[in-house]
Protein backbone atom coordinates (compact mmCIF):
# COMPACT_ATOMS: atom_id res chain seq x y z
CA UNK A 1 -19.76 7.85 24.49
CA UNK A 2 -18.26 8.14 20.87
CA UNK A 3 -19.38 4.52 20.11
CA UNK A 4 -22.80 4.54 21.67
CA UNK A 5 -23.61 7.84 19.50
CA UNK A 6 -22.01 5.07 16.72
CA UNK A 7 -24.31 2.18 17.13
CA UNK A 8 -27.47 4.89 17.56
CA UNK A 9 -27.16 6.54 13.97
CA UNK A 10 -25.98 3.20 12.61
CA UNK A 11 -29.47 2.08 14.50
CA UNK A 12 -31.05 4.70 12.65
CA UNK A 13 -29.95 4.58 9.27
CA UNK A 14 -30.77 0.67 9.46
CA UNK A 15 -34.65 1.84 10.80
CA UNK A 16 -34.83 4.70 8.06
CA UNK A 17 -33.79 2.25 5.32
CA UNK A 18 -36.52 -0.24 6.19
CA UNK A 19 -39.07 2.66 6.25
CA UNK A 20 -37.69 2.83 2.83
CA UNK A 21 -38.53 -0.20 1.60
CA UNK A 22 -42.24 0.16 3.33
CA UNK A 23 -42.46 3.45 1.80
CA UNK A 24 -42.22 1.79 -1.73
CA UNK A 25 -44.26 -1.41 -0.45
CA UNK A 26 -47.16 1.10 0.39
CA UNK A 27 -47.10 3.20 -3.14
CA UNK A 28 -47.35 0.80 -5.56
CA UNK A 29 -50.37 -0.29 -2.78
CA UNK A 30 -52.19 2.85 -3.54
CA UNK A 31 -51.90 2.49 -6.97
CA UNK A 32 -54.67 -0.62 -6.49
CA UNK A 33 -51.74 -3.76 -7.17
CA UNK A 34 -52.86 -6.94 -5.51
CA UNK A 35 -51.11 -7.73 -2.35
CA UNK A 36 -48.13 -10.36 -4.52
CA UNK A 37 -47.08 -7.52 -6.76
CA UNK A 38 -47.41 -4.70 -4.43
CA UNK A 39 -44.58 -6.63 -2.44
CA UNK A 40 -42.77 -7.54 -5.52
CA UNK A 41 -42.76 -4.11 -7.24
CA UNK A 42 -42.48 -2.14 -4.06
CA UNK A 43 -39.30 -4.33 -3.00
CA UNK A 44 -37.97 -3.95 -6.55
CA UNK A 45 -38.17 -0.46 -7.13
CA UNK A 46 -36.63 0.27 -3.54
CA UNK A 47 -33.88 -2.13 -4.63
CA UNK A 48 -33.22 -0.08 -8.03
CA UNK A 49 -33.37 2.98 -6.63
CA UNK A 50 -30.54 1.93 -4.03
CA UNK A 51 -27.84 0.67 -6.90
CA UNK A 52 -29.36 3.92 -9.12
CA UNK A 53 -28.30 6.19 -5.54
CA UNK A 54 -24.91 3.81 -5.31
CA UNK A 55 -23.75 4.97 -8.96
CA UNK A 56 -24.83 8.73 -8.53
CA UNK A 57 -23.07 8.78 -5.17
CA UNK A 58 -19.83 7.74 -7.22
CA UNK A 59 -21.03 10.41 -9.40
CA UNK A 60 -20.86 12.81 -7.57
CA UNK A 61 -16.96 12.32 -6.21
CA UNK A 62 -16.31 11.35 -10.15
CA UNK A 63 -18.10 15.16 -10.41
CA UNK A 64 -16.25 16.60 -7.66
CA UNK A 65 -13.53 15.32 -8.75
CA UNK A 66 -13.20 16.38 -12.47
CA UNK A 67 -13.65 20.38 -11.20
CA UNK A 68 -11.01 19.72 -8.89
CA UNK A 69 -8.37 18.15 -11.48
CA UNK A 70 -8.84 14.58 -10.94
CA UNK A 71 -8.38 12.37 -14.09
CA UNK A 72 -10.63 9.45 -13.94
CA UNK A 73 -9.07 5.59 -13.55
CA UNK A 74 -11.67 3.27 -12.56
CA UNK A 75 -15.74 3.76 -11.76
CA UNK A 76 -16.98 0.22 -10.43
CA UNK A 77 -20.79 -1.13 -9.37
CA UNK A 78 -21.00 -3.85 -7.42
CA UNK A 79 -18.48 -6.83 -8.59
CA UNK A 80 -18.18 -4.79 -12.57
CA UNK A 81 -15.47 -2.58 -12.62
CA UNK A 82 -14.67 0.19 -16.00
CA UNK A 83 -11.06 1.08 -15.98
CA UNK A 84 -9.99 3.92 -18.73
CA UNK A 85 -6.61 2.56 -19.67
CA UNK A 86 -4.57 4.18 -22.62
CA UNK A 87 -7.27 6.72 -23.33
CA UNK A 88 -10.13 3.57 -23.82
CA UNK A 89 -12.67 2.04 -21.47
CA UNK A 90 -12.64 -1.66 -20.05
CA UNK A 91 -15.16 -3.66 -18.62
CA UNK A 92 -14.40 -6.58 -16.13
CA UNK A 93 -14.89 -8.20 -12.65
CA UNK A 94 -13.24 -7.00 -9.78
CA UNK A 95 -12.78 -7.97 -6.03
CA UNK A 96 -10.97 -4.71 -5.40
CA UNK A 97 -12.52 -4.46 -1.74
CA UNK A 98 -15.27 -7.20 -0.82
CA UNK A 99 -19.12 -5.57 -0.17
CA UNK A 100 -18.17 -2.17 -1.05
CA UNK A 101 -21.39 -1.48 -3.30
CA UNK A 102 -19.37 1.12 -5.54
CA UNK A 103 -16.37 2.19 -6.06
CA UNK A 104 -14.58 5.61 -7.56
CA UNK A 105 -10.90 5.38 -8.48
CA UNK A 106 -8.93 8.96 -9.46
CA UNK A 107 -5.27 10.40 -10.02
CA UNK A 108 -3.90 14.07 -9.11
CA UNK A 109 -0.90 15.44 -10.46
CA UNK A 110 -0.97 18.02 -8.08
CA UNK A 111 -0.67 15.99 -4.66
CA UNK A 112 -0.24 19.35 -2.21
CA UNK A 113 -3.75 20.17 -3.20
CA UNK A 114 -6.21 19.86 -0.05
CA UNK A 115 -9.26 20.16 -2.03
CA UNK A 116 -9.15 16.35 -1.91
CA UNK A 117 -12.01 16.86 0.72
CA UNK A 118 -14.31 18.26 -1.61
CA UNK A 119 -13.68 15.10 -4.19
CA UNK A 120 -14.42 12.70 -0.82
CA UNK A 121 -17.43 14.91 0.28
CA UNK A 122 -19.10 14.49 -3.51
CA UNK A 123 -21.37 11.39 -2.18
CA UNK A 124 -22.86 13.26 1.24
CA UNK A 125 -23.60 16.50 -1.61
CA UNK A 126 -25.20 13.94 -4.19
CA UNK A 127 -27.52 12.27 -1.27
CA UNK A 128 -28.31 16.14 0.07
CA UNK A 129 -29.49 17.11 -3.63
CA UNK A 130 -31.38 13.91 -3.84
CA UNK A 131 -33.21 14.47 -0.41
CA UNK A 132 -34.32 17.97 -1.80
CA UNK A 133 -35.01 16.76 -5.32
CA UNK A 134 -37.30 14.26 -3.70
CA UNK A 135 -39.17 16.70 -1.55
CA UNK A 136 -39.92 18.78 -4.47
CA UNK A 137 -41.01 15.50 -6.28
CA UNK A 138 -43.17 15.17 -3.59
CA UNK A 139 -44.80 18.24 -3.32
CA UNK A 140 -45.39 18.44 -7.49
CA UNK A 141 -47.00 15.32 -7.18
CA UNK A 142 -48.11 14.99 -3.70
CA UNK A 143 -47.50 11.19 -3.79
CA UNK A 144 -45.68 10.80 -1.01
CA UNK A 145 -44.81 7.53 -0.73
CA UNK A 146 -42.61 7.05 -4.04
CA UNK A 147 -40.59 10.42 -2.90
CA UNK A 148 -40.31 9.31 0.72
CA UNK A 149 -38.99 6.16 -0.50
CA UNK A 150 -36.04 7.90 -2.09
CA UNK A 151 -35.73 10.40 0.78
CA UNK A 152 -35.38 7.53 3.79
CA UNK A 153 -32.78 5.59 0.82
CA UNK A 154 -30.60 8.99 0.49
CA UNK A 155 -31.18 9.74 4.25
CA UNK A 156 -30.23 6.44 5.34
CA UNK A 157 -26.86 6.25 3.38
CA UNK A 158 -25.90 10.03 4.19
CA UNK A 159 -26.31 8.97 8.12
CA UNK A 160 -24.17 5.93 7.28
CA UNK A 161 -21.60 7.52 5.05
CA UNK A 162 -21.06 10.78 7.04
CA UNK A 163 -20.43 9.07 10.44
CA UNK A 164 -16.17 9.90 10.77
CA UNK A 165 -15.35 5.99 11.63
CA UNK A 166 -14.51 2.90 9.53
CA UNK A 167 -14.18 3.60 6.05
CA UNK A 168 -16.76 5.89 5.22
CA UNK A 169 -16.54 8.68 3.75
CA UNK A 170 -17.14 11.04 6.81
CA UNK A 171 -13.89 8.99 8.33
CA UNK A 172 -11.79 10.02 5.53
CA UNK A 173 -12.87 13.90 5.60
CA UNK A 174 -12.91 13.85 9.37
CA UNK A 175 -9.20 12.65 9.19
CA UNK A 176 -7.72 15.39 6.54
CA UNK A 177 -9.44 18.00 8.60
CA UNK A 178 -7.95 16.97 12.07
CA UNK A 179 -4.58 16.20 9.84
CA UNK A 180 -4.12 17.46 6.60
CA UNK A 181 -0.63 15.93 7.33
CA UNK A 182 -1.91 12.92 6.12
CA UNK A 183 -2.65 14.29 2.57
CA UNK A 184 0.53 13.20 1.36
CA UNK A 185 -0.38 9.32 2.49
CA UNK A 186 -3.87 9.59 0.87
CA UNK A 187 -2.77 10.55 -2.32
CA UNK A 188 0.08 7.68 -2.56
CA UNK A 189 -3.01 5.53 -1.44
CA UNK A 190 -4.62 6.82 -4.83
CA UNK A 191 -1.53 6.07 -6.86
CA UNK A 192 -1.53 2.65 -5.27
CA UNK A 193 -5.29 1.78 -5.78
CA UNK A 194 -5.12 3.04 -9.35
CA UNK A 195 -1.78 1.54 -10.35
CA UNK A 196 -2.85 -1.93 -9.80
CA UNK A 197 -5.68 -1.29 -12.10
CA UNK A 198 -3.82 0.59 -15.21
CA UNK A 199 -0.60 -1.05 -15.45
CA UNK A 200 0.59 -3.84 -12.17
CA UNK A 201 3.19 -5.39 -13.67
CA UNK A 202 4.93 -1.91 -14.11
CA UNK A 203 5.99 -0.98 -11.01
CA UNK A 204 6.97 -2.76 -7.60
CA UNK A 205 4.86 -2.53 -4.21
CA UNK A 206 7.85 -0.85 -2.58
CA UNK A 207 7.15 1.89 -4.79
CA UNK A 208 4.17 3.00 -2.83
CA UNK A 209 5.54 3.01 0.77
CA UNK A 210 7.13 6.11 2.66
CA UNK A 211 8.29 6.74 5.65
CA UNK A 212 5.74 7.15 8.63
CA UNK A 213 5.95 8.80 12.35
CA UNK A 214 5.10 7.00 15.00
CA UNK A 215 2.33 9.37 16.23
CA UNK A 216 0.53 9.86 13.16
CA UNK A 217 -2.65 8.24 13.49
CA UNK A 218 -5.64 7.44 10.36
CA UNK A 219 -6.74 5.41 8.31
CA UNK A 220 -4.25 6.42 5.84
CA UNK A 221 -1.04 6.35 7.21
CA UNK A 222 -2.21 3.13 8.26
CA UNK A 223 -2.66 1.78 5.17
CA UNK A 224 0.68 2.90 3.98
CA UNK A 225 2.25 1.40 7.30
CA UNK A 226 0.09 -2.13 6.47
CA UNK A 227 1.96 -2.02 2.35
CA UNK A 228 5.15 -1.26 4.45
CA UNK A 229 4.59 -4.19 6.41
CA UNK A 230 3.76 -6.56 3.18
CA UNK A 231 7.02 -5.45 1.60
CA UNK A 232 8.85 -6.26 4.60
CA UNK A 233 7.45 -9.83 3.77
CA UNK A 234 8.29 -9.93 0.62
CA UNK A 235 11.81 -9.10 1.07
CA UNK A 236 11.95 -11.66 3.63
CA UNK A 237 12.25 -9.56 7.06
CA UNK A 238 9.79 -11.19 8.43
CA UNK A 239 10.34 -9.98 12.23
CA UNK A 240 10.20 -6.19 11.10
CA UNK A 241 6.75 -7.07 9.47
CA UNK A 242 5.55 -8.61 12.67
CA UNK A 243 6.23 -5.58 14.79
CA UNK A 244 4.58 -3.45 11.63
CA UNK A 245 1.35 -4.90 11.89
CA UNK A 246 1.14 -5.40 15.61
CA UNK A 247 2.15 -1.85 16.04
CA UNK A 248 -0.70 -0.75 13.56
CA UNK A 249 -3.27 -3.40 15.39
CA UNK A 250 -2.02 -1.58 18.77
CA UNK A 251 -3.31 1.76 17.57
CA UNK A 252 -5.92 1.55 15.29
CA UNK A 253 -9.66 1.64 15.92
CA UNK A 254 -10.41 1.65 11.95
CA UNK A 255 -11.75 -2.13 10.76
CA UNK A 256 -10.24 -2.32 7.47
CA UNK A 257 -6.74 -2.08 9.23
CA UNK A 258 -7.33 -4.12 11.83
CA UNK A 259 -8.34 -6.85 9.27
CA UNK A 260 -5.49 -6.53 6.66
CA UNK A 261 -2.64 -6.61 9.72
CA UNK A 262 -4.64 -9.80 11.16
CA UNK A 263 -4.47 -11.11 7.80
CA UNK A 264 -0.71 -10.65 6.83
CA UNK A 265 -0.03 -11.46 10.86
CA UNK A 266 -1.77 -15.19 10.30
CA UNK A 267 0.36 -15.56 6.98
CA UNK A 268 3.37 -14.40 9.13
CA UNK A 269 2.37 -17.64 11.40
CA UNK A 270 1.82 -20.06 8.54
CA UNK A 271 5.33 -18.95 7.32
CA UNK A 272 6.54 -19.61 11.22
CA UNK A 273 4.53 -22.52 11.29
CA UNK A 274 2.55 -21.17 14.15
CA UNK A 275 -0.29 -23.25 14.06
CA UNK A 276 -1.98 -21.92 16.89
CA UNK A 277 -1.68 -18.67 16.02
CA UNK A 278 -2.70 -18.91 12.63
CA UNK A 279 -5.91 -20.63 14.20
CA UNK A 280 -6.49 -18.03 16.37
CA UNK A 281 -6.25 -15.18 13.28
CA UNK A 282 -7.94 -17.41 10.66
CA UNK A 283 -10.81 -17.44 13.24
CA UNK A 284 -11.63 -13.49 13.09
CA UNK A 285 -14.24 -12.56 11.11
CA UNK A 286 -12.73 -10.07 9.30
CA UNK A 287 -9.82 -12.11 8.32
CA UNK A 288 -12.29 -15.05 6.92
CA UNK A 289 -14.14 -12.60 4.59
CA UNK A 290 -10.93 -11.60 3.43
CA UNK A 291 -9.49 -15.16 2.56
CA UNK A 292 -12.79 -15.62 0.78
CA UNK A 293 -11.99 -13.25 -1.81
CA UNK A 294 -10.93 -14.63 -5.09
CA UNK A 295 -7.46 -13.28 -6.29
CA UNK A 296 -4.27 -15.35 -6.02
CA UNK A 297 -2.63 -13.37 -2.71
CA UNK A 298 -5.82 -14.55 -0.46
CA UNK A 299 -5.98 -17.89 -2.24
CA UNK A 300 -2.44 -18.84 -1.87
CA UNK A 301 -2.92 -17.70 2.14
CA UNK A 302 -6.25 -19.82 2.32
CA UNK A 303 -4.05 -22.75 0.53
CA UNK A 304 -1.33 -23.08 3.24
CA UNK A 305 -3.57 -22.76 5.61
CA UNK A 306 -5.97 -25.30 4.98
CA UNK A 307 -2.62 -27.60 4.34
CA UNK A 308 -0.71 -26.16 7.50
CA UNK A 309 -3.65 -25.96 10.08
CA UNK A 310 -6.50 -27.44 8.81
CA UNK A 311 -4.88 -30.50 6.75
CA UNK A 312 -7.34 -30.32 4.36
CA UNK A 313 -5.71 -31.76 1.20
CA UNK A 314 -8.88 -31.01 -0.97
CA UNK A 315 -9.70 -27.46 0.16
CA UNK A 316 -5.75 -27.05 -0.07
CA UNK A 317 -6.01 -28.10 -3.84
CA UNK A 318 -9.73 -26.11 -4.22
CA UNK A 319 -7.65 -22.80 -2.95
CA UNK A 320 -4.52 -23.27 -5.39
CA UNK A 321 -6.56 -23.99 -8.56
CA UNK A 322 -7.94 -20.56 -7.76
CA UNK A 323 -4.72 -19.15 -7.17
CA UNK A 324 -3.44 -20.12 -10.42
CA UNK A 325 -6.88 -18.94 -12.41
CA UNK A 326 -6.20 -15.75 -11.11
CA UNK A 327 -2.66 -15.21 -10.85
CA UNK A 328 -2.47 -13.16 -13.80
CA UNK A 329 -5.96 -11.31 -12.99
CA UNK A 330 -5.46 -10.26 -9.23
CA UNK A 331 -4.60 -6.85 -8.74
CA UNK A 332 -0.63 -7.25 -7.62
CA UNK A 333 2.25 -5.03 -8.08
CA UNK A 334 5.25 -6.97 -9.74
CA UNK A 335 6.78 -7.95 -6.90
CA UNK A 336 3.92 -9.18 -5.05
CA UNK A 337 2.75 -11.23 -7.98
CA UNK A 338 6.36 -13.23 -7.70
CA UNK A 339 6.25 -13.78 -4.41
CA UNK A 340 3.29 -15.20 -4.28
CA UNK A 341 4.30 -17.27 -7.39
CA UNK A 342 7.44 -18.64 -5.48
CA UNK A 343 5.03 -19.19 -2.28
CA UNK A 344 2.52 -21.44 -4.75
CA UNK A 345 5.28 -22.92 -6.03
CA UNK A 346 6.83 -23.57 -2.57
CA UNK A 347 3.29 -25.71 -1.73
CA UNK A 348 2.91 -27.70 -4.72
CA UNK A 349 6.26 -29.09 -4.13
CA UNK A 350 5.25 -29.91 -0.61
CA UNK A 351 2.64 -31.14 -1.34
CA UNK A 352 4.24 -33.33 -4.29
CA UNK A 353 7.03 -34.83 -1.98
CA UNK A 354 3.99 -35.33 0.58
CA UNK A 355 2.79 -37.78 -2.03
């Protein structure tokens, strides 16, 4: 029942969004366009007005936030990320997390403090004021069309963001309220995030682990079980970080877990030499958008696969050439960064003595 009522207000929220894009199609009509730029500007302005809604939704948890006694690390758009580092701003490209439109990125110094629902809820509060701003936009004016068009937007992404699965907003709030337990694993999720955007090279990924139950369920204690899991690689106990991330695939039902333990499970099997089974993993979608991303952790996985499995020599060398660009760019702790130095290292030597 839960994922029917899913699929119908993701249904929905697709529907309304379209009838947001016809709503800005048919006001630029009225204003007497010819049928070429009626398309053009109504598309145009519907797409604006999404990345404008984007950046105040981010807003509004930076706003949230700030009266709640966050201190501000990173506020991204798109790919363009602006990390405050040493008290000054910096502008660069990120691949934090792949199609997330925008991003906000805080600290707490008090981490006992459950108001971090009212920092998560500041995107469903901006999309509720813009609903009503809209409505009174459209009864100033009585042009409908413009204001519907940013009412079906705002209407469409609170349906989408509020539903309590995935990694929506709603799923984080829904989770804290069920367990406020898992405040503690949120917060060193925050540390985490913002860490590898300040300072990476300053601390080690075993920094940012603790000690889960077994019954605790959500998204964040999963995510603190999946960096368990990647240490356990990294130090080399590779059976313990097999049973981590099928233990976490077991029990999840939350898609950005599933994907990162299918991901570290196929480099598990490349490091096995598990061919099938890296097949098998390499095949999920997830897992492909994942070793798409350009950092050097996914490239160097993409590279031994494509010279383990696929024996692609030329995709092999496409993948590390990438690796190395980005080695010192990608957003790894210290200790990740080596490893996955030592793993390069480990397959252009291979690869040399192949020759």
């Amino acid at each position: 029942m839960k994922k029917i009522v899913t699929y119908l207000i993701q249904t929905v929220s697709v529907l309304v969004m379209m009838l947001a894009f016809a709503c800005g199609t048919i006001a630029f009509a009225e204003l007497g366009y010819s049928a070429l730029l009626v398309f053009s500007f109504g598309y145009a302005f519907a797409f604006l007005s999404m990345y404008v809604i984007f950046i105040l939704h981010e807003l509004g948890h930076a706003f949230c936030g700030y009266l709640t006694g966050y201190r501000l690390v990173a506020f991204g758009l798109g790919n363009f990320l602006l990390t405050k580092r040493s008290g000054r701003l910096h502008l660069s490209r990120t691949a934090v997390i792949k199609n997330v439109g925008a991003q906000y990125i805080a600290l707490k110094e008090n981490e006992s403090d459950q108001r971090i629902i009212l920092m998560l809820s500041g995107g469903l509060i901006v999309h509720l004021c813009l609903i009503l701003l809209a409505i009174l936009f459209g009864f100033l004016t009585t042009n409908w069309y413009f204001a519907g068009t940013w009412i079906c937007l705002n209407l469409s992404l609170l349906l989408f963001n509020a539903l309590p699965v995935g990694i929506t907003d709603g799923a984080k709030i829904w989770e804290l309220l069920q367990q406020p337990e898992n405040t503690k694993y949120a917060y060193l999720m925050l540390r985490h995030s913002a860490q590898t955007l300040i300072a990476p090279q300053e601390y080690d990924l075993k920094n940012f682990v603790m000690s889960v139950d077994e019954d605790v369920r959500g998204s964040f204690a999963e995510s603190v079980q999946t960096l368990q899991g990647l240490v356990f690689i990294l130090d080399d106990n590779i059976e313990l970080a097999k049973q981590q991330f099928q233990s976490v695939l077991e029990k999840t039902d939350n898609p950005m877990s599933k994907t990162s333990s299918q991901l570290y499970l196929l480099q598990i099997a490349l490091m096995e030499g598990d061919n099938k089974k890296a097949e098998e993993y390499a095949s999920i979608r997830g897992v492909k958008s994942f070793l798409s991303i350009k950092t050097a952790d996914m490239q160097v996985i993409q590279a031994w696969y494509q010279f383990k499995v696929k024996k692609d020599v030329v995709q092999t060398h496409k993948a590390m050439k990438i690796a190395r660009q980005k080695m010192n760019s990608s957003r790894m702790l210290r200790d990740e960064k080596s490893y996955y130095q030592n793993w390069l290292a480990e397959l252009e030597k291979e690869l040399t003595e192949g020759v």
